[in-house]
PDB file of N, CA and C in Angstrom:
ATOM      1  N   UNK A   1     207.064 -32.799 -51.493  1.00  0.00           N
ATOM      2  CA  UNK A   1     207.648 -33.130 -52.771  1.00  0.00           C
ATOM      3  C   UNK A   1     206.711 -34.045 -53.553  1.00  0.00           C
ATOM      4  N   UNK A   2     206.466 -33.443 -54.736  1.00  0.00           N
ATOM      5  CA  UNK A   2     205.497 -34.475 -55.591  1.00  0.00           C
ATOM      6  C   UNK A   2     206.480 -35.239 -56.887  1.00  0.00           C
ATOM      7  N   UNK A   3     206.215 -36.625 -57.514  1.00  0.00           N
ATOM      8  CA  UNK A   3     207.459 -36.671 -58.286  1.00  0.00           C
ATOM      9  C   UNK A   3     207.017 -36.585 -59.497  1.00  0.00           C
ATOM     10  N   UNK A   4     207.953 -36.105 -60.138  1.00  0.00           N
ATOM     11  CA  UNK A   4     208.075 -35.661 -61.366  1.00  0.00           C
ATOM     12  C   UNK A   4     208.815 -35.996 -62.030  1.00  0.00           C
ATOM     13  N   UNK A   5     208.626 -36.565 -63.616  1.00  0.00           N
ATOM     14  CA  UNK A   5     210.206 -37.461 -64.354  1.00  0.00           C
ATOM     15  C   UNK A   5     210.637 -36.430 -64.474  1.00  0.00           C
ATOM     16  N   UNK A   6     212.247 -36.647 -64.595  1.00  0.00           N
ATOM     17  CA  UNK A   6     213.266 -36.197 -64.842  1.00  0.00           C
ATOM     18  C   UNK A   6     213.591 -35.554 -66.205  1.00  0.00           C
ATOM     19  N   UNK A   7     214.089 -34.196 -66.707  1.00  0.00           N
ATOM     20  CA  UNK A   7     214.518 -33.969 -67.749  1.00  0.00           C
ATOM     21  C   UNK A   7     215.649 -34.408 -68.226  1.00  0.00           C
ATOM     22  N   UNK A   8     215.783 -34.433 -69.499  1.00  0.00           N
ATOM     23  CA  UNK A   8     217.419 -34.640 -69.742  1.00  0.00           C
ATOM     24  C   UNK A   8     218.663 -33.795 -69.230  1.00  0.00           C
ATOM     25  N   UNK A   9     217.969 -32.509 -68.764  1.00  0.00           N
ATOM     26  CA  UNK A   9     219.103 -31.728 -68.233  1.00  0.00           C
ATOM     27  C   UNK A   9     219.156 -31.912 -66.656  1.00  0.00           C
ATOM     28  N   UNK A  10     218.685 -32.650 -66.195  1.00  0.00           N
ATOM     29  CA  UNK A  10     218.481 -32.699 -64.979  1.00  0.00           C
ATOM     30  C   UNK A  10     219.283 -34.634 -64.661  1.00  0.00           C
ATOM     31  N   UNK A  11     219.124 -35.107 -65.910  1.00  0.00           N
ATOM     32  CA  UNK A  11     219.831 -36.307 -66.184  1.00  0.00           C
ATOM     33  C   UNK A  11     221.135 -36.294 -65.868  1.00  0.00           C
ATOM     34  N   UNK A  12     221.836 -34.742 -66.767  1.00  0.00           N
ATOM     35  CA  UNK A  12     223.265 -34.312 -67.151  1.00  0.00           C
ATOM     36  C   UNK A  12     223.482 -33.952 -65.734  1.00  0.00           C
ATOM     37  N   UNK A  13     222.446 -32.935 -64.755  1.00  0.00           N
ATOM     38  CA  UNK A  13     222.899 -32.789 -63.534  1.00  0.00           C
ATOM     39  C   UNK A  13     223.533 -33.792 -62.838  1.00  0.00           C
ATOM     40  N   UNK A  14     222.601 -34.768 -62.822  1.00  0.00           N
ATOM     41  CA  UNK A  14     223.137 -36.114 -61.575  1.00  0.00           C
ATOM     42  C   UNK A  14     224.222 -36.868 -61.969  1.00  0.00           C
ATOM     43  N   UNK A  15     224.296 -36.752 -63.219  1.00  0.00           N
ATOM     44  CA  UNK A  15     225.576 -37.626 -63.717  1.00  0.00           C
ATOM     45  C   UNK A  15     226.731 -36.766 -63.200  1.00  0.00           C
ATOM     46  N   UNK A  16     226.941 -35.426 -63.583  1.00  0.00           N
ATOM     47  CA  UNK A  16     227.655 -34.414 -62.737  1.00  0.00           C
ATOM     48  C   UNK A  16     227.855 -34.656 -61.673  1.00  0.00           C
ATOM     49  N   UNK A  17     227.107 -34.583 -60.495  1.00  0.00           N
ATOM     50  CA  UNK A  17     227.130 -35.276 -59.214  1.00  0.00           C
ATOM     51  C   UNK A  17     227.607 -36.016 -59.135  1.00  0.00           C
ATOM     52  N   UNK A  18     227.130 -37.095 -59.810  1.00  0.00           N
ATOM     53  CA  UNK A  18     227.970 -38.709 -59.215  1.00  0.00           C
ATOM     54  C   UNK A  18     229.203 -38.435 -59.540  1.00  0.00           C
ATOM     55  N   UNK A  19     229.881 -37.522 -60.643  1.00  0.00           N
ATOM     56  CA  UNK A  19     231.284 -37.416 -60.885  1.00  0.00           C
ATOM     57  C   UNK A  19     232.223 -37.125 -60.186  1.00  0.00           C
ATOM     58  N   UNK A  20     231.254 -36.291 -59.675  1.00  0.00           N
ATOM     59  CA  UNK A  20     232.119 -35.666 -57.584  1.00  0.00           C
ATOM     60  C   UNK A  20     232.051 -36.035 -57.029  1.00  0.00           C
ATOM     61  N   UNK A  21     231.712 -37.109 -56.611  1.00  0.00           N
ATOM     62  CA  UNK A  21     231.331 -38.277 -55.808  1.00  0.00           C
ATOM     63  C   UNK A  21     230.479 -37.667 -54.445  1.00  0.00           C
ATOM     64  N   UNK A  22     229.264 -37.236 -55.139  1.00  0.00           N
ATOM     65  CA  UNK A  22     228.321 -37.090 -54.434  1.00  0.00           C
ATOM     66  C   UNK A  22     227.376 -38.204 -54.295  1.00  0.00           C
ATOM     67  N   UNK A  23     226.669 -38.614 -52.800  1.00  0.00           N
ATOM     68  CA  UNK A  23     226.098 -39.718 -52.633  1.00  0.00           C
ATOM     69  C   UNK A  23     224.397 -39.665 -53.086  1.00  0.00           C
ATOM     70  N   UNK A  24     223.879 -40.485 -53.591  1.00  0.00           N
ATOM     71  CA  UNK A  24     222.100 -40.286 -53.977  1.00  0.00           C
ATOM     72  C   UNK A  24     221.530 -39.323 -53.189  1.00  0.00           C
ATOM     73  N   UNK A  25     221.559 -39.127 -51.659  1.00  0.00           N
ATOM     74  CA  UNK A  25     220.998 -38.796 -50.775  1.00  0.00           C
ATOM     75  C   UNK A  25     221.616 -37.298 -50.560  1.00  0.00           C
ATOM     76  N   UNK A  26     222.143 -37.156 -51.137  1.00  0.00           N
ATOM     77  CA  UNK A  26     222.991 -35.813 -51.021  1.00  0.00           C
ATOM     78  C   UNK A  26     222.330 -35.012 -52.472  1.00  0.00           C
ATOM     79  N   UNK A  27     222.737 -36.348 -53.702  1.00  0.00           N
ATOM     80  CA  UNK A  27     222.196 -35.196 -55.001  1.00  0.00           C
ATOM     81  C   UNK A  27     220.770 -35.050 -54.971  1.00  0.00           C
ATOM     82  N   UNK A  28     219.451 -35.803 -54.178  1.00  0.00           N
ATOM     83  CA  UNK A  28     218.479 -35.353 -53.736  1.00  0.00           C
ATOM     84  C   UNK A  28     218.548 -34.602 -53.472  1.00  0.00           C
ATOM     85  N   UNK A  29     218.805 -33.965 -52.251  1.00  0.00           N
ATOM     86  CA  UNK A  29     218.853 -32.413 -51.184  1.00  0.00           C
ATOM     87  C   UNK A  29     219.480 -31.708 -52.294  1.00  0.00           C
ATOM     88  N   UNK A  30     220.631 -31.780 -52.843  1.00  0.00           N
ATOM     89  CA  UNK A  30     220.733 -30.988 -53.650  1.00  0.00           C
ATOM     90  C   UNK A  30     219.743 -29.908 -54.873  1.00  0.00           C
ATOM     91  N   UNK A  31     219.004 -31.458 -55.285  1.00  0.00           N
ATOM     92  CA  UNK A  31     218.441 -30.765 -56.601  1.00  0.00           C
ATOM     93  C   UNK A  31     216.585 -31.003 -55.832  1.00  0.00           C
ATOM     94  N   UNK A  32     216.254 -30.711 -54.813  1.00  0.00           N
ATOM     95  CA  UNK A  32     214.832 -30.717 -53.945  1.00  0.00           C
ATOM     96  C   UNK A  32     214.219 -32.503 -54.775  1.00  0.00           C
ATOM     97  N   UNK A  33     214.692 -33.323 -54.755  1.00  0.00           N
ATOM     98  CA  UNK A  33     213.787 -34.533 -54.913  1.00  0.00           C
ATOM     99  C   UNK A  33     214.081 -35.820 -53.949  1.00  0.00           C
ATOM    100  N   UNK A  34     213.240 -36.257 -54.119  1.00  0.00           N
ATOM    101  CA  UNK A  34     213.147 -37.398 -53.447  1.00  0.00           C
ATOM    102  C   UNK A  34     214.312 -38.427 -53.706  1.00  0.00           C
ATOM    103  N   UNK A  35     215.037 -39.164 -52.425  1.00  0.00           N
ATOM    104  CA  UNK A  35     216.182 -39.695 -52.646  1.00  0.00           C
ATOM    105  C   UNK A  35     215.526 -41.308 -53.637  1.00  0.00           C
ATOM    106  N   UNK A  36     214.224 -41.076 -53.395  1.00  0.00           N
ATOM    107  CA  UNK A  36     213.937 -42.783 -54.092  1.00  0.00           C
ATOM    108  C   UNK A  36     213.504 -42.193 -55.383  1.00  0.00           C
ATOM    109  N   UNK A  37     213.348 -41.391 -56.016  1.00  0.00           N
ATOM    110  CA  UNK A  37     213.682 -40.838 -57.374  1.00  0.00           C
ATOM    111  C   UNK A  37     215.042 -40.832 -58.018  1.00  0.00           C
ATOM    112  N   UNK A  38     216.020 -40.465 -57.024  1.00  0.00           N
ATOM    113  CA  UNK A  38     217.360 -40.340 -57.350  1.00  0.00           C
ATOM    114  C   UNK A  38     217.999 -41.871 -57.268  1.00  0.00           C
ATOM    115  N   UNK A  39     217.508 -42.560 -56.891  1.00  0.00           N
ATOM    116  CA  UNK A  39     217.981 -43.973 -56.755  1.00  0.00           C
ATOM    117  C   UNK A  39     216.843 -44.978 -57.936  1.00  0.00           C
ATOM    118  N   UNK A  40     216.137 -44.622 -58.315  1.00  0.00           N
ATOM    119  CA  UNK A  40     215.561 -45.481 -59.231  1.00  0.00           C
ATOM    120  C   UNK A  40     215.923 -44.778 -60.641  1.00  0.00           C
ATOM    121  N   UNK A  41     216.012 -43.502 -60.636  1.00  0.00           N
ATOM    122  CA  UNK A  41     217.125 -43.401 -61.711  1.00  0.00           C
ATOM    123  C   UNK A  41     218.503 -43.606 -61.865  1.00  0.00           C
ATOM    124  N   UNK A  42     218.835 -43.993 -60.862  1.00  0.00           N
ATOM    125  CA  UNK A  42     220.352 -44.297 -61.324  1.00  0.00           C
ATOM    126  C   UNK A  42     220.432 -45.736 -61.564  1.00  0.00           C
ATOM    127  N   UNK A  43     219.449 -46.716 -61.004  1.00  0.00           N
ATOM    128  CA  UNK A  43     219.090 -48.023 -61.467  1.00  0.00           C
ATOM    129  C   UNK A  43     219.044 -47.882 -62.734  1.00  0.00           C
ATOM    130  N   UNK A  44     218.269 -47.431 -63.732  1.00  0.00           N
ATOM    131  CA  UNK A  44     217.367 -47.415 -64.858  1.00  0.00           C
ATOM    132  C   UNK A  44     218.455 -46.499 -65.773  1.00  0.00           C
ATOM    133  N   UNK A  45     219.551 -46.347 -65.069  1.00  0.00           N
ATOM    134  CA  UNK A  45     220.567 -45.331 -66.464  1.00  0.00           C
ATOM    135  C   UNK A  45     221.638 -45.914 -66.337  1.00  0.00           C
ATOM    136  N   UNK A  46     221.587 -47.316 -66.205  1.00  0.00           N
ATOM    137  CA  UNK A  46     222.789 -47.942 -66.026  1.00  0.00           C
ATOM    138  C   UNK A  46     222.178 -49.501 -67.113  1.00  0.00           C
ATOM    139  N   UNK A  47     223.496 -49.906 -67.730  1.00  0.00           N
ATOM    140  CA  UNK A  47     223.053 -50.468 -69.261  1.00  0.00           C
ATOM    141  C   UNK A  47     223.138 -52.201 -68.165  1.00  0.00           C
ATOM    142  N   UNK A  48     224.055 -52.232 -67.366  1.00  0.00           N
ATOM    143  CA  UNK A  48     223.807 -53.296 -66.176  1.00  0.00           C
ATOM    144  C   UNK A  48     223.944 -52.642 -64.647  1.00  0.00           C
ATOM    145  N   UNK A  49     223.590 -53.584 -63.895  1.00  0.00           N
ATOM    146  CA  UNK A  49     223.814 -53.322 -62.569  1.00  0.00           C
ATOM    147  C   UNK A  49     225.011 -52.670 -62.373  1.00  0.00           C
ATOM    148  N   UNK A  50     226.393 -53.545 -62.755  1.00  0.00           N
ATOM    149  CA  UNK A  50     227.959 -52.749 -62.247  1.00  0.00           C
ATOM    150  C   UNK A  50     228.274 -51.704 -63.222  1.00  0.00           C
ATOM    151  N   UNK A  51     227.453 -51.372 -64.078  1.00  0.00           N
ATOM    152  CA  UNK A  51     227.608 -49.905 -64.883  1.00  0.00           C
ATOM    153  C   UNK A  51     228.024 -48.927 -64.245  1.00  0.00           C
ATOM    154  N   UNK A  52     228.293 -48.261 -64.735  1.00  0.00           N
ATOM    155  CA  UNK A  52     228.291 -46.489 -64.634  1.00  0.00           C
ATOM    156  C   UNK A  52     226.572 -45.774 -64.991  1.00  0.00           C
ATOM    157  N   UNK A  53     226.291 -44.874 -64.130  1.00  0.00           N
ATOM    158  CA  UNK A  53     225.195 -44.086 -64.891  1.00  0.00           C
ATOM    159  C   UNK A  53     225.456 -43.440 -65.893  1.00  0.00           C
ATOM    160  N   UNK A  54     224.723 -43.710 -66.655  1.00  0.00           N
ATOM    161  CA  UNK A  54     225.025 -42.732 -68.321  1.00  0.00           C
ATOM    162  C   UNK A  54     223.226 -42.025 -68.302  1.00  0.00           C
ATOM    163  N   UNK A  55     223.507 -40.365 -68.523  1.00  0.00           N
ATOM    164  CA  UNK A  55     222.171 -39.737 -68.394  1.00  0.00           C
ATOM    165  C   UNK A  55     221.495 -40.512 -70.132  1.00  0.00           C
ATOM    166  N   UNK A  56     222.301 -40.501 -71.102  1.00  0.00           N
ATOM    167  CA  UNK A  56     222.010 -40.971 -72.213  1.00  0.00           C
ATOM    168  C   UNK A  56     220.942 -42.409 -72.393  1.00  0.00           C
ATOM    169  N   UNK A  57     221.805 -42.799 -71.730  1.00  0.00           N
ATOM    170  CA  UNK A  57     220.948 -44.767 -71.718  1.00  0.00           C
ATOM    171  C   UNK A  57     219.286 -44.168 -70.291  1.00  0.00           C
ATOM    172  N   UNK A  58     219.667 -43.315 -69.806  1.00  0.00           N
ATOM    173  CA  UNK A  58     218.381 -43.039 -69.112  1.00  0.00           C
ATOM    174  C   UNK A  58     217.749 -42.490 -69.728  1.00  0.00           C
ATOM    175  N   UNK A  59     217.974 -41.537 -70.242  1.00  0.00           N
ATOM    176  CA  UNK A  59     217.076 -40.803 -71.398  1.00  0.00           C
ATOM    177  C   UNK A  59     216.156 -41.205 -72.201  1.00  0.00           C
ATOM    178  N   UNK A  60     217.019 -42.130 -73.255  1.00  0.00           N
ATOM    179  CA  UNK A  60     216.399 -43.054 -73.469  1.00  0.00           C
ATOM    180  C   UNK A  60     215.783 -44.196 -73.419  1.00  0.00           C
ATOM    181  N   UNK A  61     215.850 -44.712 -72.425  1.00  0.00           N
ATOM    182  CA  UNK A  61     214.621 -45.963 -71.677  1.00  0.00           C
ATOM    183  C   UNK A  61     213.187 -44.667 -71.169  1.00  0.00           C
ATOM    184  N   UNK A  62     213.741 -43.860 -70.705  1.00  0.00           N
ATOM    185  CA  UNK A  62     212.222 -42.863 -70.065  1.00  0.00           C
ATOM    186  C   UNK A  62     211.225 -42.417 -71.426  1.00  0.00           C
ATOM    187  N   UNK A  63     212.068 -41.829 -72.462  1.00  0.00           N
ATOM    188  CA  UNK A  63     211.353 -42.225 -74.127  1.00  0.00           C
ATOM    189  C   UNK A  63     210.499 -43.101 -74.246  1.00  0.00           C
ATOM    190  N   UNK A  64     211.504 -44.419 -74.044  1.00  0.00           N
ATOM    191  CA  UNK A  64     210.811 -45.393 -74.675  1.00  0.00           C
ATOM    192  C   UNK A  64     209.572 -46.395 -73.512  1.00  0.00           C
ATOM    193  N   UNK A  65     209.661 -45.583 -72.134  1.00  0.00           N
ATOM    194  CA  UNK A  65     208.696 -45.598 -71.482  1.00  0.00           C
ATOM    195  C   UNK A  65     207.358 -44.755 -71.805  1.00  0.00           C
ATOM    196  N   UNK A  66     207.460 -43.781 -71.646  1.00  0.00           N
ATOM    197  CA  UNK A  66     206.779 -43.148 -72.604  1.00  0.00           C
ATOM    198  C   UNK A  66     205.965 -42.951 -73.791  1.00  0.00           C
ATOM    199  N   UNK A  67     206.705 -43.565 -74.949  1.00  0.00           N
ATOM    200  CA  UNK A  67     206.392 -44.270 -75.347  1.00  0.00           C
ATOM    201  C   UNK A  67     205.449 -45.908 -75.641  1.00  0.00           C
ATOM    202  N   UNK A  68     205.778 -46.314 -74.882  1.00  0.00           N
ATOM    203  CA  UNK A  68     204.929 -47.555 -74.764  1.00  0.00           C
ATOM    204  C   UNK A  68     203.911 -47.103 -74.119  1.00  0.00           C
ATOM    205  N   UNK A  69     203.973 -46.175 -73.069  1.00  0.00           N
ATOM    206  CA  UNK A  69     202.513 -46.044 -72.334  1.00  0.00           C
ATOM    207  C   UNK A  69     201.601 -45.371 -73.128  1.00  0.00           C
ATOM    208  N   UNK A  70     202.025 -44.358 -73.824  1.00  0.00           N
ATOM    209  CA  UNK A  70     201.050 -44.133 -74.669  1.00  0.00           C
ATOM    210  C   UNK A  70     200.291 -44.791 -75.842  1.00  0.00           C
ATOM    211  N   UNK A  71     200.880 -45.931 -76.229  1.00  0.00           N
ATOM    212  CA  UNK A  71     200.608 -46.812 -77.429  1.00  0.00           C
ATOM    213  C   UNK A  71     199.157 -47.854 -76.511  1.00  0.00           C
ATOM    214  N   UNK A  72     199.018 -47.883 -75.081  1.00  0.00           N
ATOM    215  CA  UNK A  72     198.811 -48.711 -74.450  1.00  0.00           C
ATOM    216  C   UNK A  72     197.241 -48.303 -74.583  1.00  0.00           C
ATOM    217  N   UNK A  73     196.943 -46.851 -74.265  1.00  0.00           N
ATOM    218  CA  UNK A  73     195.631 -46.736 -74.064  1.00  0.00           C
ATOM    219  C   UNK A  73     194.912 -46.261 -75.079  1.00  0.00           C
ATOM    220  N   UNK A  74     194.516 -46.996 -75.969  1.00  0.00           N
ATOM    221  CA  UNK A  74     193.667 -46.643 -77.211  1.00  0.00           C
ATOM    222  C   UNK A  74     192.202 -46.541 -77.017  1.00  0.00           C
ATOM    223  N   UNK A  75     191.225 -46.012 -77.801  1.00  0.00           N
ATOM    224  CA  UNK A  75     190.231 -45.909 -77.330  1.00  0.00           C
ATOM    225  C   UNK A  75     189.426 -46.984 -77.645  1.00  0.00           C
ATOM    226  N   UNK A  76     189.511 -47.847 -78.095  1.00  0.00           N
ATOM    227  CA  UNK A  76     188.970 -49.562 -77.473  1.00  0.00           C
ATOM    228  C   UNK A  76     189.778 -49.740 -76.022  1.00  0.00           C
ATOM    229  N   UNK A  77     190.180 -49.867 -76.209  1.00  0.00           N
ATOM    230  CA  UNK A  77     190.661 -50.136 -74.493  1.00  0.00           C
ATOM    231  C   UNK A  77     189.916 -48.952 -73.056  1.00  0.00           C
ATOM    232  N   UNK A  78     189.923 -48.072 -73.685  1.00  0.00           N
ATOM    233  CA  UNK A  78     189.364 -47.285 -72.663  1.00  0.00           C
ATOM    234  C   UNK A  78     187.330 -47.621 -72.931  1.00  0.00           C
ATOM    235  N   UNK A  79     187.043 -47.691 -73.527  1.00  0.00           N
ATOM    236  CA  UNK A  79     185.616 -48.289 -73.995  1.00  0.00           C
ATOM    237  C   UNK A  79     185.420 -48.997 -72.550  1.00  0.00           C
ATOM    238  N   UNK A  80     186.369 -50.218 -72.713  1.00  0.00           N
ATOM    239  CA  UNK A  80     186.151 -51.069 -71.757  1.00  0.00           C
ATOM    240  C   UNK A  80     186.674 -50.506 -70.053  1.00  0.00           C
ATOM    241  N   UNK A  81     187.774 -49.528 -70.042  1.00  0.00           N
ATOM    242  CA  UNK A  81     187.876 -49.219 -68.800  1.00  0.00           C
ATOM    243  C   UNK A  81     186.963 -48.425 -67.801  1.00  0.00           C
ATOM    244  N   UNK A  82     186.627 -47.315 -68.711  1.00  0.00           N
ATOM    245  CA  UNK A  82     185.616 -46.531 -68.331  1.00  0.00           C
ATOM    246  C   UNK A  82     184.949 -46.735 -67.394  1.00  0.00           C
ATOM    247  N   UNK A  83     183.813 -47.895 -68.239  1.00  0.00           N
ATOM    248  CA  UNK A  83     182.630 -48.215 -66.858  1.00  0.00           C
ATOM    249  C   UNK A  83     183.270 -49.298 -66.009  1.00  0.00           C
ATOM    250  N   UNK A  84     184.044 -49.283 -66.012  1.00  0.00           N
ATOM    251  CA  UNK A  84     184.816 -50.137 -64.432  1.00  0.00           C
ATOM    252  C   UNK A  84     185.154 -49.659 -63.690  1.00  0.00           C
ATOM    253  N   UNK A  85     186.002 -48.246 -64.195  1.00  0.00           N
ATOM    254  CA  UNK A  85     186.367 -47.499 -63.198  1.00  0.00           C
ATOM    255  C   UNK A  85     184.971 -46.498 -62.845  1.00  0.00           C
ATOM    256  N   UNK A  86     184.128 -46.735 -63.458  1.00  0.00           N
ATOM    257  CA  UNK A  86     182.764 -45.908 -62.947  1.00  0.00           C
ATOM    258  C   UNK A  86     181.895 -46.830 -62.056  1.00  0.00           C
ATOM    259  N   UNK A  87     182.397 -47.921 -61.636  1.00  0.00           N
ATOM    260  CA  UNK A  87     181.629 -49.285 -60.522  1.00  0.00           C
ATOM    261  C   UNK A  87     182.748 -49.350 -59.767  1.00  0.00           C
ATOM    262  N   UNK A  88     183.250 -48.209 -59.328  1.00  0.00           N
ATOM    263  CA  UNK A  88     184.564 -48.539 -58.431  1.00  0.00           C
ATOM    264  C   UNK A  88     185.728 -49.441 -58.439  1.00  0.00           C
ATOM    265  N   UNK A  89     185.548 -49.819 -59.313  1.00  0.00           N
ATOM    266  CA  UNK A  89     186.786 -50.925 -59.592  1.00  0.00           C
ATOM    267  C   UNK A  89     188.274 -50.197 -59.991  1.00  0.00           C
ATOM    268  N   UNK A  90     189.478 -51.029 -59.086  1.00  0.00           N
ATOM    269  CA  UNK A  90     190.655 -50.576 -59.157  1.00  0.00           C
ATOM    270  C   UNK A  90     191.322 -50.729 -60.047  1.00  0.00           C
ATOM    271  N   UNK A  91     192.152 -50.190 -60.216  1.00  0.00           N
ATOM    272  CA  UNK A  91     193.228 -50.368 -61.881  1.00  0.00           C
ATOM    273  C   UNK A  91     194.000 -51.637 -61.741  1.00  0.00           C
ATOM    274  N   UNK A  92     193.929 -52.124 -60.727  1.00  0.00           N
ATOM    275  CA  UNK A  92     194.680 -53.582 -60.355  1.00  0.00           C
ATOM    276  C   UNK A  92     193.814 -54.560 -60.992  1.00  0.00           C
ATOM    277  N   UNK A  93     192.301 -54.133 -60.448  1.00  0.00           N
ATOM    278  CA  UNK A  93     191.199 -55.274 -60.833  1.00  0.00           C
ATOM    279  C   UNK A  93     191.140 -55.145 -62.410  1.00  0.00           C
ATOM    280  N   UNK A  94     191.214 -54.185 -62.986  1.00  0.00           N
ATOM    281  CA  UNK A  94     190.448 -53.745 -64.336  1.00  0.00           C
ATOM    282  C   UNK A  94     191.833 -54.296 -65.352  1.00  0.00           C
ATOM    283  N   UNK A  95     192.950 -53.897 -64.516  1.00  0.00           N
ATOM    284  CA  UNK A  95     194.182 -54.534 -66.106  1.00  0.00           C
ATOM    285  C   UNK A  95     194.188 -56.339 -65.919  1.00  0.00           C
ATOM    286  N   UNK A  96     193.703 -56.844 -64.074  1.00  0.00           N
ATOM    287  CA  UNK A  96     193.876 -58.091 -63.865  1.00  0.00           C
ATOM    288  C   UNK A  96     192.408 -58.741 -65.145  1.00  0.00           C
ATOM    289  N   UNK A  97     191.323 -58.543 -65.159  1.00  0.00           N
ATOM    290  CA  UNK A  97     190.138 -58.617 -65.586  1.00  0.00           C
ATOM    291  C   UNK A  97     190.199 -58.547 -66.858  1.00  0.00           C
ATOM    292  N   UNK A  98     190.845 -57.559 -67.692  1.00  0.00           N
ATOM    293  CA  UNK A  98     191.091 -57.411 -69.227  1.00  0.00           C
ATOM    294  C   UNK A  98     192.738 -58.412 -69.292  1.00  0.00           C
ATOM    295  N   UNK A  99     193.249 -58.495 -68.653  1.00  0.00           N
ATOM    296  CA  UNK A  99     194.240 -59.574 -68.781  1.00  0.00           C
ATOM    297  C   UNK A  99     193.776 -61.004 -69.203  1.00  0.00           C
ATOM    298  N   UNK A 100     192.704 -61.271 -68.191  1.00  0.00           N
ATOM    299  CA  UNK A 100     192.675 -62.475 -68.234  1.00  0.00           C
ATOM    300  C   UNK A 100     191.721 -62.691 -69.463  1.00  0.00           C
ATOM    301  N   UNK A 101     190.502 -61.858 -69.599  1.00  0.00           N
ATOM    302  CA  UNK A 101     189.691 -62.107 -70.761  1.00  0.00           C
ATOM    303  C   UNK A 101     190.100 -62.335 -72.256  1.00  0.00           C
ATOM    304  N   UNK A 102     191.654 -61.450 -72.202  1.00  0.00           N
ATOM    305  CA  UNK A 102     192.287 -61.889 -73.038  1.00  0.00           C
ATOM    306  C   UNK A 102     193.001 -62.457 -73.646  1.00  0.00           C
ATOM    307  N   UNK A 103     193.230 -63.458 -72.595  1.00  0.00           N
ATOM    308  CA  UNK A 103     194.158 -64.709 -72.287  1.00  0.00           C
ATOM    309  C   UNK A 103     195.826 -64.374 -72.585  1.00  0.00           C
ATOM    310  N   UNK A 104     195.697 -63.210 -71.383  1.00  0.00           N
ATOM    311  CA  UNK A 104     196.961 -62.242 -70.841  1.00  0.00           C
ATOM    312  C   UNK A 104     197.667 -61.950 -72.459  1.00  0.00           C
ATOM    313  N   UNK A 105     196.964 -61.528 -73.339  1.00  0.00           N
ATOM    314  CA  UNK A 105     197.046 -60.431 -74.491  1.00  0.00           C
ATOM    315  C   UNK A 105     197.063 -58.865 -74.394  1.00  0.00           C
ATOM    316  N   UNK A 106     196.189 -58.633 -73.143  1.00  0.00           N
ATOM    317  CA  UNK A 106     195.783 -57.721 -73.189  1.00  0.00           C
ATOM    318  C   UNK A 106     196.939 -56.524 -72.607  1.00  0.00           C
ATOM    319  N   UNK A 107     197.557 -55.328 -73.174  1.00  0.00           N
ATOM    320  CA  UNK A 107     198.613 -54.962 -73.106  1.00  0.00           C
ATOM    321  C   UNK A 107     198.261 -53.392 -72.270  1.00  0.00           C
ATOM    322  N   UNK A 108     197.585 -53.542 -70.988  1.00  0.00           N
ATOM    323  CA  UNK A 108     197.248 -52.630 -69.982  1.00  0.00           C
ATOM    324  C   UNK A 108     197.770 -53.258 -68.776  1.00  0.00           C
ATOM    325  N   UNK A 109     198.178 -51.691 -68.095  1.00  0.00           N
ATOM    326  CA  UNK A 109     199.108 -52.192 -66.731  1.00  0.00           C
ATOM    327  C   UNK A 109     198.060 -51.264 -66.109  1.00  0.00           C
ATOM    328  N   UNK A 110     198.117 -51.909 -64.980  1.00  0.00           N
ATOM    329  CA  UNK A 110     197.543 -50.283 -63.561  1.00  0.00           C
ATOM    330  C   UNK A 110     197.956 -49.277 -63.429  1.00  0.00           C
ATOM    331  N   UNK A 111     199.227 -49.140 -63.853  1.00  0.00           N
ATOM    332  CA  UNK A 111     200.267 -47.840 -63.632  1.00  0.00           C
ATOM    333  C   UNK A 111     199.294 -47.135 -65.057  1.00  0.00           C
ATOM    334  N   UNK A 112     198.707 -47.756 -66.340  1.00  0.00           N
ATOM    335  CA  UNK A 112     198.782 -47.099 -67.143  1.00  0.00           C
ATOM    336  C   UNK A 112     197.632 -46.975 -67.357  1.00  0.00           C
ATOM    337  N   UNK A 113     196.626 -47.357 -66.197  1.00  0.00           N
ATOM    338  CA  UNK A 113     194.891 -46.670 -65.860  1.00  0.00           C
ATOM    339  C   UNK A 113     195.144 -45.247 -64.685  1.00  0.00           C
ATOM    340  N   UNK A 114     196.444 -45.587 -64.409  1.00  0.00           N
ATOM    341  CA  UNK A 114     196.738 -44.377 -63.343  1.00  0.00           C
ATOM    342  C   UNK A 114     196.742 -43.308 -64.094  1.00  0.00           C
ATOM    343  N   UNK A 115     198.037 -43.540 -64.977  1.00  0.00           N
ATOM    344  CA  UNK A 115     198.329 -41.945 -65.826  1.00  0.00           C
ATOM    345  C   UNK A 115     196.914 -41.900 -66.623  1.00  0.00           C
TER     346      UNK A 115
END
């Protein structure tokens, strides 16, 4: 299993599920994903912890994830990533390194030298 975000119709699925009171680990096997996919979305579609999942409020945070990551890597920023990641340097070192040079301005994560 490789992971893959979630569609919105696949949002509407699990909310379905949970309605039947199917358990995370069950609507995994169900729909072939990983139960720690199915559990970090149901974290992240809930407006608090004692919420209800709403596929809606997930939907939209994964947008607006999305969103932000793409705003993140502009091509000044990659200028500078490039030859770091061409001297072996890790995406940990390279967002820690442009963090600090920028006296933690600098609006790159590792996750977002990954994608």
């Amino acid at each position: 299993m490789t992971y893959t975000q979630l569609t919105q119709g696949e949002r509407y699925r699990v909310a379905g599920l949970l309605e039947t009171q199917h358990a995370a680990a069950t609507i995994a096997k169900l729909m072939n994903l990983s139960p720690t996919t199915i559990r970090a979305e149901l974290r992240r579609g809930r407006s608090t912890p004692m919420a209800a999942y709403c596929p809606d409020t997930a939907q939209l945070r994964a947008l607006a994830r999305k969103a932000n990551n793409a705003q993140r890597l502009d091509d000044a920023l990659w200028q500078q990533v490039r030859p770091l990641l061409a001297e072996q340097w890790s995406p940990e070192q390279i967002a820690g390194r442009l963090t600090a040079e920028q006296g933690g301005k600098a609006q790159l994560s590792h996750v977002s030298i990954y994608h």
